[in-house]
C-alpha atoms as a PDB file:
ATOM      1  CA  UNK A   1     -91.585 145.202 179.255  1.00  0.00           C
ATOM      2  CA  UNK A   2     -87.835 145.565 179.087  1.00  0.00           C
ATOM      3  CA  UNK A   3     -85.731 148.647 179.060  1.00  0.00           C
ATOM      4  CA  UNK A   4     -85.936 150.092 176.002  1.00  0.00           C
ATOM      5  CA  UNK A   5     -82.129 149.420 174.090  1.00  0.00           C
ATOM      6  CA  UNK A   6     -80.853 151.451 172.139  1.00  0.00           C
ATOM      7  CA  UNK A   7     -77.015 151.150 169.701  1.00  0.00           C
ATOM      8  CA  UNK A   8     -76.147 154.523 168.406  1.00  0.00           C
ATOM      9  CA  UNK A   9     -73.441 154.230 165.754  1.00  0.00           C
ATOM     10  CA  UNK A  10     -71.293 157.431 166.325  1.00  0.00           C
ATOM     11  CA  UNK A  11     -68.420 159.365 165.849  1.00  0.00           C
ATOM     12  CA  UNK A  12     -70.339 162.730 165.466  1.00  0.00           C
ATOM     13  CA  UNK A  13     -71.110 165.575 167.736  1.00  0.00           C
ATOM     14  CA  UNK A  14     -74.777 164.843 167.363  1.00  0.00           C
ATOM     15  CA  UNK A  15     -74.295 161.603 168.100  1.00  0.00           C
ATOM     16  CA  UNK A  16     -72.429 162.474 171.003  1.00  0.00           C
ATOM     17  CA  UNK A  17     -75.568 164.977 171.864  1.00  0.00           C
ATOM     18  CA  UNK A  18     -78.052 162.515 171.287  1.00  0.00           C
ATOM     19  CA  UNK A  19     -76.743 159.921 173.461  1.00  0.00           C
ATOM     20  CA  UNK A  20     -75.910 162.637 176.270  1.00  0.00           C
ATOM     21  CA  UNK A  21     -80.061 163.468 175.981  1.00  0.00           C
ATOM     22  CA  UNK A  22     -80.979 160.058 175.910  1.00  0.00           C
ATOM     23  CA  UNK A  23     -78.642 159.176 178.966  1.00  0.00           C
ATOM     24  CA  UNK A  24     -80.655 162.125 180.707  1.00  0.00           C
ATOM     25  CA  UNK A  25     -83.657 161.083 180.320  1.00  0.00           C
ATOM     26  CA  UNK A  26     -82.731 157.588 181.766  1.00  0.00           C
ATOM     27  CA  UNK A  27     -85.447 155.335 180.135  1.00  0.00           C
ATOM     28  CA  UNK A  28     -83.218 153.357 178.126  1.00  0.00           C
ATOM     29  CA  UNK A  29     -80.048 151.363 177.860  1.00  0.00           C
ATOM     30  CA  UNK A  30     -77.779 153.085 175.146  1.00  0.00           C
ATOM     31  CA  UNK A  31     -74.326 151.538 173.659  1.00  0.00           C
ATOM     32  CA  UNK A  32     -72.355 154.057 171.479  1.00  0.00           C
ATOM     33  CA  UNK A  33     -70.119 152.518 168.463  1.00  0.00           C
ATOM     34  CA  UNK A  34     -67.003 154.105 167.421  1.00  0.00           C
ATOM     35  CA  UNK A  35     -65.334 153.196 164.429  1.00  0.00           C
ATOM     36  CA  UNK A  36     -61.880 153.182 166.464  1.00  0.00           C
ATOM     37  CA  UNK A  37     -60.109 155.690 163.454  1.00  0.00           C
ATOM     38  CA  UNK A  38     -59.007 158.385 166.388  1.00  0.00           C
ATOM     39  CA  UNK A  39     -56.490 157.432 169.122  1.00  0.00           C
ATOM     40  CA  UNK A  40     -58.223 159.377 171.382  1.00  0.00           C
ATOM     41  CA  UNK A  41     -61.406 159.754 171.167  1.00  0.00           C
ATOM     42  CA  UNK A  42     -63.180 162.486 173.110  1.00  0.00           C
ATOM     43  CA  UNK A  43     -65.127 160.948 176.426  1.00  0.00           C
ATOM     44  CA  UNK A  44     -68.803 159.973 176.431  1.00  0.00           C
ATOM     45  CA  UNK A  45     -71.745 160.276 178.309  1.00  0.00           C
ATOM     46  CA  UNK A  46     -72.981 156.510 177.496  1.00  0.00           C
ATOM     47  CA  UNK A  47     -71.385 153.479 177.468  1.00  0.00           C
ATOM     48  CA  UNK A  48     -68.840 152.596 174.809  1.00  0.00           C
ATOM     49  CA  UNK A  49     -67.560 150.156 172.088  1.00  0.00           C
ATOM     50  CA  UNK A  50     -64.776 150.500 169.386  1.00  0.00           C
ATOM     51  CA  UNK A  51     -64.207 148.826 166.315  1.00  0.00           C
ATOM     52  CA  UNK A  52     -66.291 147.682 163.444  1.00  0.00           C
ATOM     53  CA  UNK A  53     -68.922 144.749 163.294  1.00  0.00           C
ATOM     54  CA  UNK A  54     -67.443 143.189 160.370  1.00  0.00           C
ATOM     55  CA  UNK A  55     -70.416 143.852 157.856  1.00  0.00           C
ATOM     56  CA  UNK A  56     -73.826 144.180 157.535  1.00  0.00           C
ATOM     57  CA  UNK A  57     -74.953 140.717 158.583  1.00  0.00           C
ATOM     58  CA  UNK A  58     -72.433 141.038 161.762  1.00  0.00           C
ATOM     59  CA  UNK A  59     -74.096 143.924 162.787  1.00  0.00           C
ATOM     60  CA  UNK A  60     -77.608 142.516 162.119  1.00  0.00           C
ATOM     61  CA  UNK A  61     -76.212 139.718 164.717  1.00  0.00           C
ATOM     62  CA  UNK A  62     -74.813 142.037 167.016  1.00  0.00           C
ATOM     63  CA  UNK A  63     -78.488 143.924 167.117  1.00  0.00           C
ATOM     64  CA  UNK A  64     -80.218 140.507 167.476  1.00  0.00           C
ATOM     65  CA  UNK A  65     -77.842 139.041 170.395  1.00  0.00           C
ATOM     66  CA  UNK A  66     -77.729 142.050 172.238  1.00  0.00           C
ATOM     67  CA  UNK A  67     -81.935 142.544 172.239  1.00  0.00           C
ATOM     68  CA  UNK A  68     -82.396 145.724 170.637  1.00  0.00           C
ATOM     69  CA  UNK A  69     -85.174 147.870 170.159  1.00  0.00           C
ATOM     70  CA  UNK A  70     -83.726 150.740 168.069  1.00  0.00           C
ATOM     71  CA  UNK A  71     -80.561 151.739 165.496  1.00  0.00           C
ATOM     72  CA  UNK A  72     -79.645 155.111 165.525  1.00  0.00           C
ATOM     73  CA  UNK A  73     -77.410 156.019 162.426  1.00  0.00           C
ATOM     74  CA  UNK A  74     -75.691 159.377 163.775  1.00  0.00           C
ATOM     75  CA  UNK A  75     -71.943 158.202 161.968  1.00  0.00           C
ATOM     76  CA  UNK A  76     -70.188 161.320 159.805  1.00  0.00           C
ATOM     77  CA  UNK A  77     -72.438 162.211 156.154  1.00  0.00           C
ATOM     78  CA  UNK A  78     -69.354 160.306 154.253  1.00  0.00           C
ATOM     79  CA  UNK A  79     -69.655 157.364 156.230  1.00  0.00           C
ATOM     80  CA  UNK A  80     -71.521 155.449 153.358  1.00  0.00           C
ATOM     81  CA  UNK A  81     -70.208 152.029 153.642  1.00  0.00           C
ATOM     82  CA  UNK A  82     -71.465 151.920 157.601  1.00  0.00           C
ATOM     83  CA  UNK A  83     -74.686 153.784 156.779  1.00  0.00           C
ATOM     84  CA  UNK A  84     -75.690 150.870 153.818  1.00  0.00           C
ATOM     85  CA  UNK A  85     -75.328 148.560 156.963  1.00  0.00           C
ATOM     86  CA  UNK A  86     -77.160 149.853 159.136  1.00  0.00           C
ATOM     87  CA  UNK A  87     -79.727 150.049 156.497  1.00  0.00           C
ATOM     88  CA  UNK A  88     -79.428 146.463 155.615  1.00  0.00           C
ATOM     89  CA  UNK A  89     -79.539 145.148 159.142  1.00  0.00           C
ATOM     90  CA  UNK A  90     -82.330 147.675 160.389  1.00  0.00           C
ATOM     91  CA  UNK A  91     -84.186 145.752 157.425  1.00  0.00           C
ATOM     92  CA  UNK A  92     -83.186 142.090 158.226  1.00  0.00           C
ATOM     93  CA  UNK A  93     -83.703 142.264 161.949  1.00  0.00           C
ATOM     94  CA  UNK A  94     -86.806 144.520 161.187  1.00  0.00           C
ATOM     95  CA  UNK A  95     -85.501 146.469 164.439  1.00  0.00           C
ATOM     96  CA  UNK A  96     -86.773 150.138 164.013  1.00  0.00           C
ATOM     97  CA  UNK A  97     -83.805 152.548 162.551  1.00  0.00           C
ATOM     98  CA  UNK A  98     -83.489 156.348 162.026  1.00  0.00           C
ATOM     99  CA  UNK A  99     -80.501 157.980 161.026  1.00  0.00           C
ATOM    100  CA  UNK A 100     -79.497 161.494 161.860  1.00  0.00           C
ATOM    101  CA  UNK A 101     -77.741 163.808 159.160  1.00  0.00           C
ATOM    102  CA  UNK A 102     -76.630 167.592 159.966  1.00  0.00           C
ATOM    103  CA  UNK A 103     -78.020 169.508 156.944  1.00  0.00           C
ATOM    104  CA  UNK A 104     -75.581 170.023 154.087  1.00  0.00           C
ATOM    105  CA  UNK A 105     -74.150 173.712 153.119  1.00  0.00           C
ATOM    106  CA  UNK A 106     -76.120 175.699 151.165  1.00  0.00           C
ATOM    107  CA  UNK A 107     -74.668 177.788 148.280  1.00  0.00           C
ATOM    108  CA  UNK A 108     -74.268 181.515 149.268  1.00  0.00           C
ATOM    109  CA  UNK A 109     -73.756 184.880 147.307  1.00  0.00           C
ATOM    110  CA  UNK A 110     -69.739 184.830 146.493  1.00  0.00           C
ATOM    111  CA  UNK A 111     -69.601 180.799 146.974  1.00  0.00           C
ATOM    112  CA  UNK A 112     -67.376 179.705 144.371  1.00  0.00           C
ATOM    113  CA  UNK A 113     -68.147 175.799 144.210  1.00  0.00           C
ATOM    114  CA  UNK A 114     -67.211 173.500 141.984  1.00  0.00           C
ATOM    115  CA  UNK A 115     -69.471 170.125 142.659  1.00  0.00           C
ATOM    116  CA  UNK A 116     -67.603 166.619 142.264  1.00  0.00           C
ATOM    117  CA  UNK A 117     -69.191 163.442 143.149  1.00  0.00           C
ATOM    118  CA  UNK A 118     -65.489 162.060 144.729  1.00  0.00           C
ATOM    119  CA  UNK A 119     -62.100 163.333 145.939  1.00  0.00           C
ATOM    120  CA  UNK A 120     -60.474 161.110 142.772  1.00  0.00           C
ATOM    121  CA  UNK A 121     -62.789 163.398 140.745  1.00  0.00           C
ATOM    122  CA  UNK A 122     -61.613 167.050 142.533  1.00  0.00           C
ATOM    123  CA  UNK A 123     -58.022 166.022 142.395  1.00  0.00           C
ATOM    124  CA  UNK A 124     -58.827 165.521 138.508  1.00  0.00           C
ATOM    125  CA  UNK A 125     -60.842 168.500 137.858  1.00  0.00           C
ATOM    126  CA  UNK A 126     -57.776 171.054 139.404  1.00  0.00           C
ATOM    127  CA  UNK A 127     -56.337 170.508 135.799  1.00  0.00           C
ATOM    128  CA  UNK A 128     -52.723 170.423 134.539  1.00  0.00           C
ATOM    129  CA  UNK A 129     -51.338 173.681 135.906  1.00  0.00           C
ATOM    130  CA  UNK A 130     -50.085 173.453 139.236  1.00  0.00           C
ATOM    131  CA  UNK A 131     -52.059 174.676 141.960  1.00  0.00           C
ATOM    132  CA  UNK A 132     -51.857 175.633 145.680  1.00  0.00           C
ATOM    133  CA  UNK A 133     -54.429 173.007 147.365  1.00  0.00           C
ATOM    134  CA  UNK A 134     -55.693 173.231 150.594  1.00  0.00           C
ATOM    135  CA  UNK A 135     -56.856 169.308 151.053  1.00  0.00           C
ATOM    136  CA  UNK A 136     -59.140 169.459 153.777  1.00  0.00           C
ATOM    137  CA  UNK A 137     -60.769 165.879 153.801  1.00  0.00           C
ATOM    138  CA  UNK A 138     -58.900 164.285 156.263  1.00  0.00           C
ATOM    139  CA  UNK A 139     -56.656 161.435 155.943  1.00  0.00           C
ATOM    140  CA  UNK A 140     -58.125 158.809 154.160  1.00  0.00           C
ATOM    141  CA  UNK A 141     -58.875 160.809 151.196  1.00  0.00           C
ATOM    142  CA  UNK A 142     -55.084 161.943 151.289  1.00  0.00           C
ATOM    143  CA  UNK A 143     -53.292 159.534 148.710  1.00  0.00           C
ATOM    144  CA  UNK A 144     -55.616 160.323 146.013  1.00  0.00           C
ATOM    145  CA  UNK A 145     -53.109 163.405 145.583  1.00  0.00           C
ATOM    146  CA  UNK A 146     -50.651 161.480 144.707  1.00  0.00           C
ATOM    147  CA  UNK A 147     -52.434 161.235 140.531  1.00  0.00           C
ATOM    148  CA  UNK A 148     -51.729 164.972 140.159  1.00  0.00           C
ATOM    149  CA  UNK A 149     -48.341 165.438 141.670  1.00  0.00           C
ATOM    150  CA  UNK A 150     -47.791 168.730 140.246  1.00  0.00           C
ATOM    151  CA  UNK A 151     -49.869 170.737 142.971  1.00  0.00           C
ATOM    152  CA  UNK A 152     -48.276 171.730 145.982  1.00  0.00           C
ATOM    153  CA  UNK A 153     -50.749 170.278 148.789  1.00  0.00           C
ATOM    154  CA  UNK A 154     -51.802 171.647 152.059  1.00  0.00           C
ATOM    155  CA  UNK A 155     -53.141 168.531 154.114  1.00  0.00           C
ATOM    156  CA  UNK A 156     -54.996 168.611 157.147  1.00  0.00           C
ATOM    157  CA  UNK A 157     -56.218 166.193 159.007  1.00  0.00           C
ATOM    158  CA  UNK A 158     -56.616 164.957 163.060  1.00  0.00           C
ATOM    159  CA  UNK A 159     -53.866 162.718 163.446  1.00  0.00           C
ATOM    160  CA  UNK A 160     -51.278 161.914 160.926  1.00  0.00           C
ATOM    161  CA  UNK A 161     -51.581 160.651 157.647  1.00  0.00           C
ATOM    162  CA  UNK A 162     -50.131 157.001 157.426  1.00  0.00           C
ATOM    163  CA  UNK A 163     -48.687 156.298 155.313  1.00  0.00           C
ATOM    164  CA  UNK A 164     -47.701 160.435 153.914  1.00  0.00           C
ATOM    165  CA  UNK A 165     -48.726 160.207 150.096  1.00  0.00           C
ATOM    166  CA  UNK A 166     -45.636 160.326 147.780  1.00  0.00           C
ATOM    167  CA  UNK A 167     -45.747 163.765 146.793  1.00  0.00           C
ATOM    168  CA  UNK A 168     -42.742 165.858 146.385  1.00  0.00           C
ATOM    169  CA  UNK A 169     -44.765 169.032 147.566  1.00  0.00           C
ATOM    170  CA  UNK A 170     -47.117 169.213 150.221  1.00  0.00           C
ATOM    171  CA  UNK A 171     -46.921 170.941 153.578  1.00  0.00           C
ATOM    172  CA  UNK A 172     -49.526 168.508 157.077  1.00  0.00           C
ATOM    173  CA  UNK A 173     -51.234 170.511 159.348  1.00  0.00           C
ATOM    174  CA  UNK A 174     -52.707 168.321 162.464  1.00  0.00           C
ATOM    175  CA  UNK A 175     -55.377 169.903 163.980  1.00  0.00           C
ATOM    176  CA  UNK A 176     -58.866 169.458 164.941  1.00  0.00           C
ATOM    177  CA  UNK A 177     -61.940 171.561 164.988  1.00  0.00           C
ATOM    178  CA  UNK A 178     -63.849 173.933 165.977  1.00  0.00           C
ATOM    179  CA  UNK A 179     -62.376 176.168 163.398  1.00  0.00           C
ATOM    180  CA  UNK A 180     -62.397 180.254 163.336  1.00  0.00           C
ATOM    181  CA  UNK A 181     -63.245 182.647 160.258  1.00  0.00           C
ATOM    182  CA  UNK A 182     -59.988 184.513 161.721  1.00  0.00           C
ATOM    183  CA  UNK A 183     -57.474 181.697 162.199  1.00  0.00           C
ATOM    184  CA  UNK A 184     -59.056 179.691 158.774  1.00  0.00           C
ATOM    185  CA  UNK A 185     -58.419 182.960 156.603  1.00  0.00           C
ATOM    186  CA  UNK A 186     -54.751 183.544 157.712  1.00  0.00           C
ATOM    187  CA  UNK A 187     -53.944 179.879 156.987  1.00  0.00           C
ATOM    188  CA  UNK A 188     -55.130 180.230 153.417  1.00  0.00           C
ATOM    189  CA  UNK A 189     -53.380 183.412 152.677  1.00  0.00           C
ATOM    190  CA  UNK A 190     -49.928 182.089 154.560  1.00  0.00           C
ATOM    191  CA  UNK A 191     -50.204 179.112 152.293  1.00  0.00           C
ATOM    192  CA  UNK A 192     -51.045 181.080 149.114  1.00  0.00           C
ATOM    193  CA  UNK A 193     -53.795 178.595 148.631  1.00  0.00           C
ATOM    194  CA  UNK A 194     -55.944 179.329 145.352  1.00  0.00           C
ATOM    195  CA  UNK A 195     -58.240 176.245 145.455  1.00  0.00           C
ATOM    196  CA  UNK A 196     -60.046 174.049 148.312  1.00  0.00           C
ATOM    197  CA  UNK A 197     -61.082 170.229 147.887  1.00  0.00           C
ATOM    198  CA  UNK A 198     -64.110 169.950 151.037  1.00  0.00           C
ATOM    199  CA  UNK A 199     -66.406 167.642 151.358  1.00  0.00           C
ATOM    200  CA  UNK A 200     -70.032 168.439 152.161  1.00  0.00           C
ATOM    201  CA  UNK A 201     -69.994 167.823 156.069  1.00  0.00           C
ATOM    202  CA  UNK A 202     -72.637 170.541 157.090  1.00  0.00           C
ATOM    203  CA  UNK A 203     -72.339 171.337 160.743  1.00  0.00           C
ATOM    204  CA  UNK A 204     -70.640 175.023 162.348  1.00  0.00           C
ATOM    205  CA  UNK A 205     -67.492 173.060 163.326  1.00  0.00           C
ATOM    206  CA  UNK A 206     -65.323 172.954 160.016  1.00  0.00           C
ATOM    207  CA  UNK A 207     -67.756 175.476 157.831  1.00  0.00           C
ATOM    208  CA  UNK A 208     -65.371 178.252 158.635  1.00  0.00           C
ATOM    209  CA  UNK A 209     -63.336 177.296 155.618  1.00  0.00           C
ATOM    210  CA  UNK A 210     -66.079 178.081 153.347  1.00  0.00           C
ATOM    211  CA  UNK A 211     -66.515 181.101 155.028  1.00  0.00           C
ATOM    212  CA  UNK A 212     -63.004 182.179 154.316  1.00  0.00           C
ATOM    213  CA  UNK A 213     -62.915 180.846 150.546  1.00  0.00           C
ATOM    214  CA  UNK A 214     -66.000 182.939 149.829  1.00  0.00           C
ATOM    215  CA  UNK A 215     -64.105 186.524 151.454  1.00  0.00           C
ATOM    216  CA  UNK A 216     -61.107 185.201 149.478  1.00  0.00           C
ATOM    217  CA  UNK A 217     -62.949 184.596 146.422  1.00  0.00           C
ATOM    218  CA  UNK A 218     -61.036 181.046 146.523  1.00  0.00           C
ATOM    219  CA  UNK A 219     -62.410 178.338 144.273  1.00  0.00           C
ATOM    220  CA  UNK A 220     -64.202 175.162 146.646  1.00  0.00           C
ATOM    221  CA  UNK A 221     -63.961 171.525 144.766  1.00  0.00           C
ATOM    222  CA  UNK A 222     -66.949 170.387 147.076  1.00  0.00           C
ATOM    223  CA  UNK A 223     -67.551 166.515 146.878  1.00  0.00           C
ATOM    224  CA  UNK A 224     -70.991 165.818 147.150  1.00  0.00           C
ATOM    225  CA  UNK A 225     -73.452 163.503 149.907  1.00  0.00           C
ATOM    226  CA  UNK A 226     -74.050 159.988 148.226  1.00  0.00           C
ATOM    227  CA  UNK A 227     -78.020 159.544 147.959  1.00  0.00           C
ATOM    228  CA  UNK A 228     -79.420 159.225 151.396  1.00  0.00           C
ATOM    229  CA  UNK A 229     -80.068 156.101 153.261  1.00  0.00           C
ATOM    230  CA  UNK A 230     -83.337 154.577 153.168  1.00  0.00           C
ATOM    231  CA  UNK A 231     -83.635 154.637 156.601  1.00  0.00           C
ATOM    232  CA  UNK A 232     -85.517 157.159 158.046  1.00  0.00           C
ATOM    233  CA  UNK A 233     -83.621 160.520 157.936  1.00  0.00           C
ATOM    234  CA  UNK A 234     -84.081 163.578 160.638  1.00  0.00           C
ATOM    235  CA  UNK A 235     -81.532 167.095 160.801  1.00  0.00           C
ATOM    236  CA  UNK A 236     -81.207 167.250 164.566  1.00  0.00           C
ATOM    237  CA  UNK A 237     -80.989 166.115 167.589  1.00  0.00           C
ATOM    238  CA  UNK A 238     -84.258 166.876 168.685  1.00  0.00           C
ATOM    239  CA  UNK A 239     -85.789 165.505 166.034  1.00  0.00           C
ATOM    240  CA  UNK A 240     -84.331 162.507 166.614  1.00  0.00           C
ATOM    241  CA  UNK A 241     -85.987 162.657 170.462  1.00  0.00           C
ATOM    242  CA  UNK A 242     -89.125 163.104 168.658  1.00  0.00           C
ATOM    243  CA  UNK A 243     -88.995 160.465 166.296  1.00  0.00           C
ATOM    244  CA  UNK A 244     -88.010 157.776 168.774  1.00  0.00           C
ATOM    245  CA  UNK A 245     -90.668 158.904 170.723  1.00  0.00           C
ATOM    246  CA  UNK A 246     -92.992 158.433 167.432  1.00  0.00           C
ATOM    247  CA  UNK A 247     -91.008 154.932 166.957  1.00  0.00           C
ATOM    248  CA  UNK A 248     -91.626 153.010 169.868  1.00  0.00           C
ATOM    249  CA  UNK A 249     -94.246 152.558 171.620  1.00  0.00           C
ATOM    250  CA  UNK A 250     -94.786 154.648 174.782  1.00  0.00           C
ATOM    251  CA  UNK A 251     -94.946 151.677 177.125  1.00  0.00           C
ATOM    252  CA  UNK A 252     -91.510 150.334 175.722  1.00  0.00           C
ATOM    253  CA  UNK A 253     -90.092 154.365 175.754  1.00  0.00           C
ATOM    254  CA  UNK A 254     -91.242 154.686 179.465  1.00  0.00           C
ATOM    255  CA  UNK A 255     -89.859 151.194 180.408  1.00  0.00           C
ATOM    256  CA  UNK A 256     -92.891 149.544 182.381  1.00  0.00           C
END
């Protein structure tokens, strides 16, 4: 039998993690997929392709042309459009599929979240007073600001947001995580920030935030996961080792 193949659809640091395990244990062929929405994305230990498949069936195709044995969904928790892909093809190629999802935040003593099921639906629930926002979903969520112009905005995101949403107040911060309790608190009190729209990422890399609303007593609109993915779901990166392991069958997972 075959070398065991493997597409990873990325973008994450676990998926990053998982392929660099997977590339050390050499007993498989691995392709990572990148969405292609940073310039520069950070180097890999596996091979590499950018863009996206065009749709669920595409991908299905691009699974059955390419002889693959496994889908790993390790793309960011808000990536729901890609994730109901992968989902679909997994099922129409009937190619084994697990996806891998950091656990979300948990609620802690002094947490002062507000749960929304969208950004559209934070942006409406800051109400009619104007309010110091600290918009820290990135860039594609940016131009929902623009329905409640009357808040003076604080939007970060990794590279710049194209085009800047027509809003009369609002300050861009480019930058990219890891993020500190130290550097995250001193940007909220510099900006006079009084309210947070998050979404529920999980992960150590941008929880710092949190951190600093709850010392601050600052008020989080956190937008919630969508339902999970049918496809089977593990927390970590070892767990994903372990279910591929459970997956495939040994002979395919040693290559002979």
């Amino acid at each position: 039998m075959g070398r065991l193949r493997i597409l990873i659809l990325g973008g994450t640091g676990e998926a990053r993690l998982l392929a660099e395990a997977l590339a050390a244990r050499g007993d498989g062929d691995v392709l990572l997929s990148l969405a292609g929405r940073t310039e520069k994305p950070a180097a890999q230990p596996v091979p590499v392709r950018i863009g996206g498949f065009g749709g669920a069936a595409a991908l299905a195709d691009f699974l059955k042309a390419g002889g693959y044995d496994l889908l790993i969904d390790a793309t960011h928790p808000f990536a729901e459009r890609i994730s109901a892909n992968a989902a679909f093809a997994a099922e129409t190629t009937a190619i084994a599929a697990i996806a891998l999802r950091r656990p979300e935040w948990q609620r802690l003593p002094g947490d002062r979240w507000r749960d929304v099921r969208s950004i559209p639906a934070a942006i409406a629930a800051l109400g009619p007073s104007p309010r110091h926002v600290f918009l820290a979903t990135g860039r594609q969520g940016a131009h929902h600001a623009e329905a409640a112009p009357q808040h003076r905005y604080l939007i970060r995101s990794v590279e710049p947001v194209e085009p800047p949403p027509a809003l009369d107040h609002v300050d861009y911060l480019i930058d990219r995580g890891p993020f500190t309790l130290e550097g995250e608190s001193a940007l909220l009190k510099q900006h006079a920030i009084d309210v947070i729209i998050a979404k529920n990422s999980g992960g150590a890399v941008t929880y710092a935030k949190i951190e600093a609303a709850r010392l601050l007593g600052i008020e989080v609109m956190m937008v919630t996961r969508a339902e999970a993915s049918a496809v089977k779901t593990v927390e970590t990166v070892e767990a994903a080792l372990a279910a591929i392991d459970h997956l495939l069958p040994s002979a395919m997972k040693r290559g002979v």
